[in-house]
PDB file of N, CA and C in Angstrom:
ATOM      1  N   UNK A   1       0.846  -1.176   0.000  1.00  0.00           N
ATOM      2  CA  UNK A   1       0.000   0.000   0.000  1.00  0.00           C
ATOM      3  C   UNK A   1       0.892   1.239   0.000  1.00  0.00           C
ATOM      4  N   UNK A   2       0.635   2.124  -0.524  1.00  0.00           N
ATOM      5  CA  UNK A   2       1.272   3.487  -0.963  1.00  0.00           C
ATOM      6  C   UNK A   2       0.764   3.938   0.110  1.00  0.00           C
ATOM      7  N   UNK A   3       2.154   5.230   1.177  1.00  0.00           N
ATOM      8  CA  UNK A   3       2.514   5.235   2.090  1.00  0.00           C
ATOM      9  C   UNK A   3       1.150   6.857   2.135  1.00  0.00           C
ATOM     10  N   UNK A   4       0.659   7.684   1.232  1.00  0.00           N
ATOM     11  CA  UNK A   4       0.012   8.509   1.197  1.00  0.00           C
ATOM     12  C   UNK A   4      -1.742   8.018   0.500  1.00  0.00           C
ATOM     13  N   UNK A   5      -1.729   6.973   0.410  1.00  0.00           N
ATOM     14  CA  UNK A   5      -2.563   6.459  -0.013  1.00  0.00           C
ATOM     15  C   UNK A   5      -3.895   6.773   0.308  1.00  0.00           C
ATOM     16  N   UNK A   6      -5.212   7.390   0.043  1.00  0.00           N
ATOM     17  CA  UNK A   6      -6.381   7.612   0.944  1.00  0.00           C
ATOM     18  C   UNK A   6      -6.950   6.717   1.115  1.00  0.00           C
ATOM     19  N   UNK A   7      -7.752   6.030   1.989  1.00  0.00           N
ATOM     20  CA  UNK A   7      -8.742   5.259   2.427  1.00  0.00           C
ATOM     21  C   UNK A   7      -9.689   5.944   3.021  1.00  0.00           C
ATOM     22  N   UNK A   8     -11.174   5.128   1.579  1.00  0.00           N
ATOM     23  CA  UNK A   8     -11.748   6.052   2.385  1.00  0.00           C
ATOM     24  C   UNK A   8     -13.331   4.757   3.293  1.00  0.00           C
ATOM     25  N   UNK A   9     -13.705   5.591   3.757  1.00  0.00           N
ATOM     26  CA  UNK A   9     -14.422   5.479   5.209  1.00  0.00           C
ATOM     27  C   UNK A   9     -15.619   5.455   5.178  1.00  0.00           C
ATOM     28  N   UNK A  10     -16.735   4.908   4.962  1.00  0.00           N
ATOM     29  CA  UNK A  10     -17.985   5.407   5.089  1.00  0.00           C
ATOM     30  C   UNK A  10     -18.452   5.042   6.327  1.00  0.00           C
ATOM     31  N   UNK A  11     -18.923   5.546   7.096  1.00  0.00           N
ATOM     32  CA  UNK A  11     -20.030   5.449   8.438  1.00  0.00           C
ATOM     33  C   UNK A  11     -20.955   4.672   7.943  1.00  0.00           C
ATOM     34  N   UNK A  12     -21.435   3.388   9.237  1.00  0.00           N
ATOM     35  CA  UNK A  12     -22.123   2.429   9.101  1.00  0.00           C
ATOM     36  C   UNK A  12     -23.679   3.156   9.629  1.00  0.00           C
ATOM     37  N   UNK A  13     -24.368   1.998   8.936  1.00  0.00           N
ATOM     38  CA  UNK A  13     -25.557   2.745   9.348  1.00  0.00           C
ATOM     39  C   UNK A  13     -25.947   1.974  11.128  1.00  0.00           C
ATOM     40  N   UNK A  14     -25.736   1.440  11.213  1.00  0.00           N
ATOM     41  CA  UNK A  14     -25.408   0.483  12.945  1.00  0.00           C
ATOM     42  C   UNK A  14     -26.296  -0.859  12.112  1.00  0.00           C
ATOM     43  N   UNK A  15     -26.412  -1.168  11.203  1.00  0.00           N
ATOM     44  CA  UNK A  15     -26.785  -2.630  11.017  1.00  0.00           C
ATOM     45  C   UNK A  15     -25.782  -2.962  10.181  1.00  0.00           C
ATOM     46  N   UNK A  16     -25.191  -3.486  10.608  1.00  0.00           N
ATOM     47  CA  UNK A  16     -23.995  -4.434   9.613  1.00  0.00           C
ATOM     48  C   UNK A  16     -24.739  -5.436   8.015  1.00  0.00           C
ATOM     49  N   UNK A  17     -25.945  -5.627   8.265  1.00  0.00           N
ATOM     50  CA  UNK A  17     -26.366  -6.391   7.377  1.00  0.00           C
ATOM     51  C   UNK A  17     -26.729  -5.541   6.561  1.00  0.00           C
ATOM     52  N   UNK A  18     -27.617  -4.241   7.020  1.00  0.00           N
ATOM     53  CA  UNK A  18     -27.943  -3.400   6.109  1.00  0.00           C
ATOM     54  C   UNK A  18     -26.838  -2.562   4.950  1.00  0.00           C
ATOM     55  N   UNK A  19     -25.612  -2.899   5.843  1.00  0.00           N
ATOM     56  CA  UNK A  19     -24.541  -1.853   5.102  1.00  0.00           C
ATOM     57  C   UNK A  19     -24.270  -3.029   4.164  1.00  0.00           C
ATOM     58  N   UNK A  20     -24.144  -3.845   4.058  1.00  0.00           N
ATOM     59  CA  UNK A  20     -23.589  -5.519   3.441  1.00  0.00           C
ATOM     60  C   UNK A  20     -24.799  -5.619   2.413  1.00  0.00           C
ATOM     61  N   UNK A  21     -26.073  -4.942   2.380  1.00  0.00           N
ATOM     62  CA  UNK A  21     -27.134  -5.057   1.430  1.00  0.00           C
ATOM     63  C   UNK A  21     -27.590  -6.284   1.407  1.00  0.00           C
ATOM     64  N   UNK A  22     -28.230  -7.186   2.566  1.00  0.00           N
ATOM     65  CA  UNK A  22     -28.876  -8.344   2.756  1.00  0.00           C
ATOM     66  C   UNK A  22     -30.282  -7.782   2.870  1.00  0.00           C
ATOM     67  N   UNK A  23     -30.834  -8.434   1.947  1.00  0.00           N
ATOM     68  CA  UNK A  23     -32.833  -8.029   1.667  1.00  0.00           C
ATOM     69  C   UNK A  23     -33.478  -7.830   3.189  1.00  0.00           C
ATOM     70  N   UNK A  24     -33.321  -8.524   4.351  1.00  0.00           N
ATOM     71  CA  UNK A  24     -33.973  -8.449   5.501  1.00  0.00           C
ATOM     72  C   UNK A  24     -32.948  -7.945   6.150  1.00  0.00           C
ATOM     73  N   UNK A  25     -32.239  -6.857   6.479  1.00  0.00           N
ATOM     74  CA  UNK A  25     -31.292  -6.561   7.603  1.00  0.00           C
ATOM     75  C   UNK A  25     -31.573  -6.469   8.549  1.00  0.00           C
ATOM     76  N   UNK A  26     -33.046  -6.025   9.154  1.00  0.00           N
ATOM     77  CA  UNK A  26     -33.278  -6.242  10.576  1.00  0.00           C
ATOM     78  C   UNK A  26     -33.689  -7.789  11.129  1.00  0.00           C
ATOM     79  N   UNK A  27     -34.068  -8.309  10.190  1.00  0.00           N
ATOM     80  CA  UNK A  27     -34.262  -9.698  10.735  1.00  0.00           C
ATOM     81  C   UNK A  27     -33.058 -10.340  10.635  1.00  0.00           C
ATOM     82  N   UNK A  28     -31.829 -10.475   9.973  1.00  0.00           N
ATOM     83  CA  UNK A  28     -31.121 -10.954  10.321  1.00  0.00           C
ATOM     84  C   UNK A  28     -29.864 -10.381  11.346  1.00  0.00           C
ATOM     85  N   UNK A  29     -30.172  -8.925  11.816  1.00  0.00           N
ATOM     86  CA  UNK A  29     -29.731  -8.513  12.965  1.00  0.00           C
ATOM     87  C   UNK A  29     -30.216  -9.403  14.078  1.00  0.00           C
ATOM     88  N   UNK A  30     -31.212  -9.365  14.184  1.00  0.00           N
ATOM     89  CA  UNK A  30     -32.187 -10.001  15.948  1.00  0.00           C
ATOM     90  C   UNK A  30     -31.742 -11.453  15.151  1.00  0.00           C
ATOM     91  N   UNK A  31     -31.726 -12.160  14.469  1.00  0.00           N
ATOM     92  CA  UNK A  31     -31.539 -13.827  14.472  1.00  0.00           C
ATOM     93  C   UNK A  31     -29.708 -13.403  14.543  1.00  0.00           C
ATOM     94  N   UNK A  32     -28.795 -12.864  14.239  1.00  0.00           N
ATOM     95  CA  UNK A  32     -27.512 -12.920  15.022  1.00  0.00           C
ATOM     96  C   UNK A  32     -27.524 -12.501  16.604  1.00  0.00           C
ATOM     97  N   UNK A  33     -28.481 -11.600  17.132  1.00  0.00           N
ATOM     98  CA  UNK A  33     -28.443 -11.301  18.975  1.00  0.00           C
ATOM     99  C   UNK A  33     -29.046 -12.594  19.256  1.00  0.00           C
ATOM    100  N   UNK A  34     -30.065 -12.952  18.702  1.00  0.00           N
ATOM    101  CA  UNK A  34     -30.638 -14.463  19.756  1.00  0.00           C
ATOM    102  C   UNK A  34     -29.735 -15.293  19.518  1.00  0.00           C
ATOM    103  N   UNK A  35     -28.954 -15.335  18.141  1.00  0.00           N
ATOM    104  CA  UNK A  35     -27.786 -16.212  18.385  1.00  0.00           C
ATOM    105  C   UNK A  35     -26.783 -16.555  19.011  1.00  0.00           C
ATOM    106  N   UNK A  36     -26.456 -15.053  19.397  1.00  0.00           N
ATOM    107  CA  UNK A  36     -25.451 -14.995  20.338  1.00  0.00           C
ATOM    108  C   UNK A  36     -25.741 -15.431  21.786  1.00  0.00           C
ATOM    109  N   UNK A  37     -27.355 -14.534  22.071  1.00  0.00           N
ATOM    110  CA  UNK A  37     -27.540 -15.019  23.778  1.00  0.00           C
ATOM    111  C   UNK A  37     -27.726 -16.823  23.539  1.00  0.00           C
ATOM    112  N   UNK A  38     -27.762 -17.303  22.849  1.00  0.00           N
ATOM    113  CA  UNK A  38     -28.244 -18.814  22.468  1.00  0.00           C
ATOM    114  C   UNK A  38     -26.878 -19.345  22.499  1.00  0.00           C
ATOM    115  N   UNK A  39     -25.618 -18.994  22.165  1.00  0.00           N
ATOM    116  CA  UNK A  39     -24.202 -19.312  22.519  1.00  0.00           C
ATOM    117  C   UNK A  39     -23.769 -18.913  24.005  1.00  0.00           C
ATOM    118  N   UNK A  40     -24.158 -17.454  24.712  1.00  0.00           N
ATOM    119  CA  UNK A  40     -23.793 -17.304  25.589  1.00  0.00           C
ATOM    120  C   UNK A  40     -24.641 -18.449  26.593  1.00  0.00           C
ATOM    121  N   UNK A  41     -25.449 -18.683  26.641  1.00  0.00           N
ATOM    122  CA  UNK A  41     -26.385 -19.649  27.684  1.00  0.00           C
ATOM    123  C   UNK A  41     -25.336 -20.863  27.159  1.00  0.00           C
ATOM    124  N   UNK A  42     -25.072 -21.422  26.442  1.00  0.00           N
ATOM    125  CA  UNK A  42     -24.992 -22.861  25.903  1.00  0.00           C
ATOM    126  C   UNK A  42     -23.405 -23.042  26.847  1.00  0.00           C
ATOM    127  N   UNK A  43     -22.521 -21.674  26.493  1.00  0.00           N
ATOM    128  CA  UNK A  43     -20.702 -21.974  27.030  1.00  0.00           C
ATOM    129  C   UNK A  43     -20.734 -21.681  28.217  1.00  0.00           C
ATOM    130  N   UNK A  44     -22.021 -20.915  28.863  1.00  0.00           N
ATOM    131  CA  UNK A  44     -22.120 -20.356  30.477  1.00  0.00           C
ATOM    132  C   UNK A  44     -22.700 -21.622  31.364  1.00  0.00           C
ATOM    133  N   UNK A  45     -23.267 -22.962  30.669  1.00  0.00           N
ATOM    134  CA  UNK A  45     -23.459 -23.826  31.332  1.00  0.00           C
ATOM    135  C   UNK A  45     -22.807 -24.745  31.033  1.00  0.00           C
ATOM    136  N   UNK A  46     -21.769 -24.698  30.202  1.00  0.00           N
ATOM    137  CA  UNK A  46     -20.318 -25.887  30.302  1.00  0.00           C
ATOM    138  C   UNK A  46     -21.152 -26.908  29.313  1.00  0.00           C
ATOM    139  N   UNK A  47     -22.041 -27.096  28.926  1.00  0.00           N
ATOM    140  CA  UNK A  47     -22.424 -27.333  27.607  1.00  0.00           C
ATOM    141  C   UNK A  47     -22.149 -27.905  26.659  1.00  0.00           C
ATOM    142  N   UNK A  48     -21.843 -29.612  26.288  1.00  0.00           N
ATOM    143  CA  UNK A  48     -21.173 -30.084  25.218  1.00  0.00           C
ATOM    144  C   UNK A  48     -22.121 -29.879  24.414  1.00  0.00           C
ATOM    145  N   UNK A  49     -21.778 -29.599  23.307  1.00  0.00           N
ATOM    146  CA  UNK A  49     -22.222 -29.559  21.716  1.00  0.00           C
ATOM    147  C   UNK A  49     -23.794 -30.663  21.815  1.00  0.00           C
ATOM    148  N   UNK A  50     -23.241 -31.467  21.982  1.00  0.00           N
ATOM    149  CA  UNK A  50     -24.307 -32.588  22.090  1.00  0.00           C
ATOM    150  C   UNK A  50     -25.072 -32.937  22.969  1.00  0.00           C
ATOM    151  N   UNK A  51     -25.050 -32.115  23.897  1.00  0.00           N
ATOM    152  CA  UNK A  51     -25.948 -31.642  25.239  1.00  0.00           C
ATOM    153  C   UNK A  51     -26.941 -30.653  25.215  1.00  0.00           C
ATOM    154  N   UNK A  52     -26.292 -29.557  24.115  1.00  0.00           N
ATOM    155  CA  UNK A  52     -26.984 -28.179  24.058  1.00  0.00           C
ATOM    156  C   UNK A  52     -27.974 -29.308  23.101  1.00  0.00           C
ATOM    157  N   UNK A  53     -27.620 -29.958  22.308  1.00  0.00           N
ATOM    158  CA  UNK A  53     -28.421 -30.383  20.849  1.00  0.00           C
ATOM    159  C   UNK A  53     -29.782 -31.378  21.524  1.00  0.00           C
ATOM    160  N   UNK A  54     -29.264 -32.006  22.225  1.00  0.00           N
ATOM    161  CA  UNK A  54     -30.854 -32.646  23.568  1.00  0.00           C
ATOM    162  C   UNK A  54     -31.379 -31.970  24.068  1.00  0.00           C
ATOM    163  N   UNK A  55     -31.120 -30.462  24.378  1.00  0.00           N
ATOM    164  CA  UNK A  55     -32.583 -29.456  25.325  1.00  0.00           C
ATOM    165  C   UNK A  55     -32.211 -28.821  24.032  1.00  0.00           C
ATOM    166  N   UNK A  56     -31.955 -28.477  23.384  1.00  0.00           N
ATOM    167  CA  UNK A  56     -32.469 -27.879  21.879  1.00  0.00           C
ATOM    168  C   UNK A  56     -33.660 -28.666  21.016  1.00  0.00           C
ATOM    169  N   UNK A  57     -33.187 -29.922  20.743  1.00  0.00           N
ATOM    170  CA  UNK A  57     -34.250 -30.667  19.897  1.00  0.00           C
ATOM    171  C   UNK A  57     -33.288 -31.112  18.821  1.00  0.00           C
ATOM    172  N   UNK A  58     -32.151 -30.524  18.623  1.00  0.00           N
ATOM    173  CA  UNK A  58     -31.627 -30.462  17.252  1.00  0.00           C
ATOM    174  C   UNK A  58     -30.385 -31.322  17.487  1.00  0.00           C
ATOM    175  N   UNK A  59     -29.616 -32.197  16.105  1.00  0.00           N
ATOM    176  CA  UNK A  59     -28.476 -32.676  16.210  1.00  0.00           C
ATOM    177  C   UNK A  59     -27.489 -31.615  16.350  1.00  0.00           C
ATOM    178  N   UNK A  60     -26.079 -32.717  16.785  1.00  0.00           N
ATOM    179  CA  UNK A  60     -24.992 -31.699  17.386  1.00  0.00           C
ATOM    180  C   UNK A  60     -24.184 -31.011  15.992  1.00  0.00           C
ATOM    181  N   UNK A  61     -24.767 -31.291  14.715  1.00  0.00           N
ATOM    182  CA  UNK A  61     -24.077 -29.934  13.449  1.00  0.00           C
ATOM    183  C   UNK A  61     -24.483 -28.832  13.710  1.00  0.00           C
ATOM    184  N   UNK A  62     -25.973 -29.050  13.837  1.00  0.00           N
ATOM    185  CA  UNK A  62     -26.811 -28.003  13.605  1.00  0.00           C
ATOM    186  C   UNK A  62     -26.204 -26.493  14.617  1.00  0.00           C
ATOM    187  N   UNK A  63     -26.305 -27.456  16.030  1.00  0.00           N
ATOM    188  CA  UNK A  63     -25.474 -26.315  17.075  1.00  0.00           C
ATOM    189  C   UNK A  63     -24.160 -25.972  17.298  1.00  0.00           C
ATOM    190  N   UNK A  64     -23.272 -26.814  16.193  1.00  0.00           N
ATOM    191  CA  UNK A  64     -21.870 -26.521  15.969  1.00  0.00           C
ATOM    192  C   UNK A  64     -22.285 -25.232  15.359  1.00  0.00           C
ATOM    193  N   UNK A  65     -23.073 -25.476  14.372  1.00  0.00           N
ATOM    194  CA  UNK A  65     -23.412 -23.933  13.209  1.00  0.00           C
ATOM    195  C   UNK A  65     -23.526 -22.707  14.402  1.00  0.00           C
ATOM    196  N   UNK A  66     -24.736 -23.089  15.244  1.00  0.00           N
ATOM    197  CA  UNK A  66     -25.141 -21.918  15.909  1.00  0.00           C
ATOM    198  C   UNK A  66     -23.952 -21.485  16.926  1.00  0.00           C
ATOM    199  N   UNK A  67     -23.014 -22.378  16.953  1.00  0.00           N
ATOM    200  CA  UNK A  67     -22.033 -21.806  18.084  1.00  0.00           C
ATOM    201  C   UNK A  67     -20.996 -20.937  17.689  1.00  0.00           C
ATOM    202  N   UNK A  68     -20.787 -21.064  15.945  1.00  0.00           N
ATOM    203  CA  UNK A  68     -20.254 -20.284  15.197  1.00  0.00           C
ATOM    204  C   UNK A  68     -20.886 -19.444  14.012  1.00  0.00           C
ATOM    205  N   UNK A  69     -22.113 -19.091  14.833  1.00  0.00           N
ATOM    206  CA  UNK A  69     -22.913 -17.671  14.628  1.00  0.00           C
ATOM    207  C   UNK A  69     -23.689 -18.204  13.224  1.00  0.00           C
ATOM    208  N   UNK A  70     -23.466 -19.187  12.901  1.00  0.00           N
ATOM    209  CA  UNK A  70     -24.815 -19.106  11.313  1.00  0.00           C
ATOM    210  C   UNK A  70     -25.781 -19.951  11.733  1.00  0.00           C
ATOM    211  N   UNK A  71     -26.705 -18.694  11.986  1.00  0.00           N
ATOM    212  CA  UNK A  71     -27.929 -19.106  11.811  1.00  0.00           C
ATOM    213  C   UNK A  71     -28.797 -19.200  11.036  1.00  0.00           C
ATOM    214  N   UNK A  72     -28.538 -19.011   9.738  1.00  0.00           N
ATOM    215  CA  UNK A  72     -28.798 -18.908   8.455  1.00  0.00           C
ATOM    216  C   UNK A  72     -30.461 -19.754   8.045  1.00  0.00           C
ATOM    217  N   UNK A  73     -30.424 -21.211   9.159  1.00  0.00           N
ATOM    218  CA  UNK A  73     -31.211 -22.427   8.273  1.00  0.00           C
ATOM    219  C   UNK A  73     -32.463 -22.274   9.697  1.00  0.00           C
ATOM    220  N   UNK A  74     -32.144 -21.275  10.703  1.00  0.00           N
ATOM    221  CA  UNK A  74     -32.792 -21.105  11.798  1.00  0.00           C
ATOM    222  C   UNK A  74     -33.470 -19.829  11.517  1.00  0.00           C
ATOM    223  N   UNK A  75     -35.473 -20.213  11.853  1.00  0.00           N
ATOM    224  CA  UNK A  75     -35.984 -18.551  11.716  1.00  0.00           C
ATOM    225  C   UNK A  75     -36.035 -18.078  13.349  1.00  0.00           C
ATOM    226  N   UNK A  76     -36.710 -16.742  13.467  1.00  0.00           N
ATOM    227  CA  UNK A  76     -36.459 -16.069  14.370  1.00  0.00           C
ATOM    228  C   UNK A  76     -37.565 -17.089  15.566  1.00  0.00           C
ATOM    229  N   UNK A  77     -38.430 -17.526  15.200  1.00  0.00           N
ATOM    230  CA  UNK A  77     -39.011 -18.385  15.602  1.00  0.00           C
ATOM    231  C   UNK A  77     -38.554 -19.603  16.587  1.00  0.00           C
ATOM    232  N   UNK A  78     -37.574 -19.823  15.814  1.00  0.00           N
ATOM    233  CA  UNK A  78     -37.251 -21.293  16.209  1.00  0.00           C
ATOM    234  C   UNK A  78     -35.880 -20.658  17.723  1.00  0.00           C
ATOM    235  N   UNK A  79     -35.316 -19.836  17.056  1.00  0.00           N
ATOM    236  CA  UNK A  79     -34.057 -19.350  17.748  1.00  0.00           C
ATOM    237  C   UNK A  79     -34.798 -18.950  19.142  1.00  0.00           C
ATOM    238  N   UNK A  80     -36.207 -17.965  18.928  1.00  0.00           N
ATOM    239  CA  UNK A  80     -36.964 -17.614  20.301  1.00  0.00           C
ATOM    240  C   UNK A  80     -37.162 -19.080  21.081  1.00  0.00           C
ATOM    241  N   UNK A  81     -37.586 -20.132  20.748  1.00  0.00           N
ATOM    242  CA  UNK A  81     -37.986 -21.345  21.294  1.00  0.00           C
ATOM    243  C   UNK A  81     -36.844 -21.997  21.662  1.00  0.00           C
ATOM    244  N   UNK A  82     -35.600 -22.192  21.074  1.00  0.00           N
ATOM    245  CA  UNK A  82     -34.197 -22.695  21.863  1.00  0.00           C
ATOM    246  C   UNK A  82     -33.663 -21.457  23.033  1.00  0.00           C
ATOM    247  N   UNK A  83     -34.254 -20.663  23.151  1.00  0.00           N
ATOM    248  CA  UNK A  83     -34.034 -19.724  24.199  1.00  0.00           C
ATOM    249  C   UNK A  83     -34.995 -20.215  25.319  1.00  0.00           C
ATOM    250  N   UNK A  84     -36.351 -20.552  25.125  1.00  0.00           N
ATOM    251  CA  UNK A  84     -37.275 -21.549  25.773  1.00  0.00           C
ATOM    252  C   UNK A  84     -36.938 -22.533  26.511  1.00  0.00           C
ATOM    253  N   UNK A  85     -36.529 -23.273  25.646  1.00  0.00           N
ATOM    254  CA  UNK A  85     -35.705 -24.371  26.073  1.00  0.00           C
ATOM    255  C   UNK A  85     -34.494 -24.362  26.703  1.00  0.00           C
ATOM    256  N   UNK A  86     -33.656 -23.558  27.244  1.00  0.00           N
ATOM    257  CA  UNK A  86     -32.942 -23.037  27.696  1.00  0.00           C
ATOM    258  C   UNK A  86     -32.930 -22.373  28.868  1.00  0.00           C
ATOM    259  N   UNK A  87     -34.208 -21.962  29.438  1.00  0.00           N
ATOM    260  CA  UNK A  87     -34.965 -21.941  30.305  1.00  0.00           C
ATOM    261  C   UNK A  87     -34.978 -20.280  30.494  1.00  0.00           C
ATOM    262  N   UNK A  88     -35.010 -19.631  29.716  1.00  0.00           N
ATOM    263  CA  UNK A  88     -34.801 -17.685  29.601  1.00  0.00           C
ATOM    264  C   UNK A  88     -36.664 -17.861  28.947  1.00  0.00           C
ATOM    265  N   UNK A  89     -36.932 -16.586  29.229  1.00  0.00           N
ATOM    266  CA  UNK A  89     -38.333 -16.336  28.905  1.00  0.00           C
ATOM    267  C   UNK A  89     -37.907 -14.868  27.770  1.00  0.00           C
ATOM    268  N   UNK A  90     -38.963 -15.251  26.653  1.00  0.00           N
ATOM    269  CA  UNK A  90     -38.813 -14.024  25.650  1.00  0.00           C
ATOM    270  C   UNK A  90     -39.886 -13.313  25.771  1.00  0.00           C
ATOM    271  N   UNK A  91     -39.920 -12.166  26.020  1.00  0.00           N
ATOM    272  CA  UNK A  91     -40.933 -11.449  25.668  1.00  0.00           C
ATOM    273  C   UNK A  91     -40.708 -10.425  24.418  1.00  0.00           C
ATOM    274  N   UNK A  92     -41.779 -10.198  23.661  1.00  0.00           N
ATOM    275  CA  UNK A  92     -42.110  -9.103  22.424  1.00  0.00           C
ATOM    276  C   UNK A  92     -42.857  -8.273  22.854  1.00  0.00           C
ATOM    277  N   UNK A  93     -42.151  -6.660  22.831  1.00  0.00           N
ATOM    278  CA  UNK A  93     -43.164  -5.366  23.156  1.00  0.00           C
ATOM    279  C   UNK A  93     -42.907  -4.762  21.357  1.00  0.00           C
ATOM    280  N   UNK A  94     -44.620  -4.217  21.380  1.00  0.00           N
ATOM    281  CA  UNK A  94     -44.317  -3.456  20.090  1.00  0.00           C
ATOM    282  C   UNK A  94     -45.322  -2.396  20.759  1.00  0.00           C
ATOM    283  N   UNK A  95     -44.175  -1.125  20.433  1.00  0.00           N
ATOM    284  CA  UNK A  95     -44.272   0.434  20.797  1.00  0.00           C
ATOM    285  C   UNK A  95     -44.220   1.114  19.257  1.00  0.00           C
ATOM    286  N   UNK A  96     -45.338   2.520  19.579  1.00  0.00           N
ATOM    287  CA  UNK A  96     -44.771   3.208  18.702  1.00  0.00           C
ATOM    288  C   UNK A  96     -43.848   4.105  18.820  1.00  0.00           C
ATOM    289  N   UNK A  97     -43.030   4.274  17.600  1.00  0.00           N
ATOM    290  CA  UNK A  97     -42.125   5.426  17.371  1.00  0.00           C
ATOM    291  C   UNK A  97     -41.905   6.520  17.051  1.00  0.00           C
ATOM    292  N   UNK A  98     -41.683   7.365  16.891  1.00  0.00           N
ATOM    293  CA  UNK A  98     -41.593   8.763  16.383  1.00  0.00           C
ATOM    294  C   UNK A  98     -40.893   8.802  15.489  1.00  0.00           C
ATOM    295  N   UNK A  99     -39.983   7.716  14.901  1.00  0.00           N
ATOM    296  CA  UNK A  99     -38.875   7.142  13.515  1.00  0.00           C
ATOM    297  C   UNK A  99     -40.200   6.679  12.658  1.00  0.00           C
ATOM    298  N   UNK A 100     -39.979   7.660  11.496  1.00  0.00           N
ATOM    299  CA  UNK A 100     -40.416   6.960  10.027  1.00  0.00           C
ATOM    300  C   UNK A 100     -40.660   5.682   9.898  1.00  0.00           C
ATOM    301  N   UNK A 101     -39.367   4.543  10.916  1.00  0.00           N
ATOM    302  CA  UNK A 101     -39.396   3.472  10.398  1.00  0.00           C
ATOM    303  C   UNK A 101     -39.159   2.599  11.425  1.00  0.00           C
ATOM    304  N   UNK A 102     -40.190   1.514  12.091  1.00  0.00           N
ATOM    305  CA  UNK A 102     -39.470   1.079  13.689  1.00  0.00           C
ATOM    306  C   UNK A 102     -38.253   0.421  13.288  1.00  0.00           C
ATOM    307  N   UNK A 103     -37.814   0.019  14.419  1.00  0.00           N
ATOM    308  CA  UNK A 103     -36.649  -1.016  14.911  1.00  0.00           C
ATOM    309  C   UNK A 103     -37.004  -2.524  15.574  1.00  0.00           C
ATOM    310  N   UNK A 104     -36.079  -2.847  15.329  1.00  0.00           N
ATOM    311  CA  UNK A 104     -36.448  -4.291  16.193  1.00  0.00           C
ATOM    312  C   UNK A 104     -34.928  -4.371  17.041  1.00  0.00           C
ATOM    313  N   UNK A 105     -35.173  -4.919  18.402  1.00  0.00           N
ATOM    314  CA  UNK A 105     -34.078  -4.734  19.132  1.00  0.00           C
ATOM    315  C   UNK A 105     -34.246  -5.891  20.115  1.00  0.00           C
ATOM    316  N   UNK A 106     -33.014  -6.451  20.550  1.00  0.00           N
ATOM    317  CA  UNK A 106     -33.048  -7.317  21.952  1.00  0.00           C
ATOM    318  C   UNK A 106     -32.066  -7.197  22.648  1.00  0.00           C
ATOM    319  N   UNK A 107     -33.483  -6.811  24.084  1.00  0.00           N
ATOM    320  CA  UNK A 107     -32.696  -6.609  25.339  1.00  0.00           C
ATOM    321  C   UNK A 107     -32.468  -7.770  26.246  1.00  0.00           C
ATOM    322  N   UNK A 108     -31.355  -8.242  27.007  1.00  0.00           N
ATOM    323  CA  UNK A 108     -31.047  -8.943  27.769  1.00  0.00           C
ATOM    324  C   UNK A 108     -31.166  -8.856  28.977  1.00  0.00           C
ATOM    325  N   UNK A 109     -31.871  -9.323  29.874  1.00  0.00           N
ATOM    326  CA  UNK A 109     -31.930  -8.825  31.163  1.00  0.00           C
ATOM    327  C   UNK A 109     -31.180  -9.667  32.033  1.00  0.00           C
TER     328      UNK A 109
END
């Protein structure tokens, strides 16, 4: 790289998917957070692969995938219900906004 070289920079819009131009960016924002709290529960209870996959429902690929974030073949649905199973309770509030356009967000308590 040339030592004066510019790089340039654009500011994200805070959805990584949206900046990446994936057709659903907010849905596949919230199916990467439930993914994650769905990894954090799984390594916070010492959790073999094939343990999480018996109170999941699912074989132990499937949650190799989810332990390395693709949730790709999982809807938001299913990801809320292995949180179920997991023994965390989900709740959905829908508020209005004063944004043109809502959000979808998950909080962890």
């Amino acid at each position: 790289m040339k030592r004066n070289a510019k790089i340039r920079v654009k500011e994200g819009s805070g959805n990584i998917f949206a900046d990446l131009g994936f057709a659903n960016p907010e849905r596949e924002e919230l199916k990467a957070r439930l993914t994650l709290q769905i990894y954090r529960l799984i390594k916070g209870r010492g959790l073999t692969q094939a343990q999480a996959g018996e109170v999941l429902g699912i074989k132990q690929p499937h949650v190799s995938s989810l332990m390395r974030g693709q949730s790709g073949a999982f809807s938001v649905e299913r990801l809320m219900n292995f949180l179920v199973a997991l023994g965390q309770d989900v709740q959905i509030t829908v508020k209005s906004t004063r944004k043109p356009r809502g959000e979808v967000s998950v909080i962890v308590a």
